[in-house]
Protein backbone atom coordinates (compact mmCIF):
# COMPACT_ATOMS: atom_id res chain seq x y z
CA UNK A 1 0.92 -13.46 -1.43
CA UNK A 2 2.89 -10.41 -2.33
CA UNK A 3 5.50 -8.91 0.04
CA UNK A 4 6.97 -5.60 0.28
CA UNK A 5 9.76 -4.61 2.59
CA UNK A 6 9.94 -1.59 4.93
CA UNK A 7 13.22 0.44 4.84
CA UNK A 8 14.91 2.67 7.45
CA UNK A 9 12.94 5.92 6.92
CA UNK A 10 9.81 3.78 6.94
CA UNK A 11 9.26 3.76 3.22
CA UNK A 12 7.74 0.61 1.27
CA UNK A 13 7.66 0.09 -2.40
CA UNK A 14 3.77 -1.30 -3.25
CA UNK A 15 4.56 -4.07 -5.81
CA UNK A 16 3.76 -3.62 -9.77
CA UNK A 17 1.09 -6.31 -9.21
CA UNK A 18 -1.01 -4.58 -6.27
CA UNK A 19 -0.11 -0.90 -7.89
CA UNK A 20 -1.77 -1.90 -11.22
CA UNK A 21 -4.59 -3.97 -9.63
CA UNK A 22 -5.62 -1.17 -7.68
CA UNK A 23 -4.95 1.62 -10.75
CA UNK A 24 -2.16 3.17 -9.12
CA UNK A 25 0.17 6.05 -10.54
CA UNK A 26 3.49 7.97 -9.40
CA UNK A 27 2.02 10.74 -7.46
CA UNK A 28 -1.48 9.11 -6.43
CA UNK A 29 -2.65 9.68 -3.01
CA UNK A 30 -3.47 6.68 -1.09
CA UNK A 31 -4.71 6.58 2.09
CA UNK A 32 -4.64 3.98 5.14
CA UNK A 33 -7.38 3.08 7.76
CA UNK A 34 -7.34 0.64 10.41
CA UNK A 35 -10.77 -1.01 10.16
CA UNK A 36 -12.94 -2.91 13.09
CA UNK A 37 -10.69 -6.16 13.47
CA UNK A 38 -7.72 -4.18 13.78
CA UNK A 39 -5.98 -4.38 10.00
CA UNK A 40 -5.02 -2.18 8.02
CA UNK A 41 -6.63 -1.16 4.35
CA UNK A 42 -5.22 0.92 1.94
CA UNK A 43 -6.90 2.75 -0.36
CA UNK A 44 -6.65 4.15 -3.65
């Protein structure tokens, strides 16, 4: 399981091993949807 951890101003830092799993970049849009059983998903 990988863990990040929210700060203050509601910022998280995705860890290196989700970011390059999922092909992330600095400056890549990602976006966040609450699906049917009420989690969240992120994608790329």
């Amino acid at each position: 399981m990988t863990i990040a951890t929210l700060t203050s101003k509601g910022q998280a830092t995705i860890p290196e091993e989700i970011r390059t799993y999922l092909g992330l970049h600095a400056g890549d849009k990602i976006e966040f949807i609450i699906d049917e059983h009420g989690r969240v998903v992120l994608v790329p």
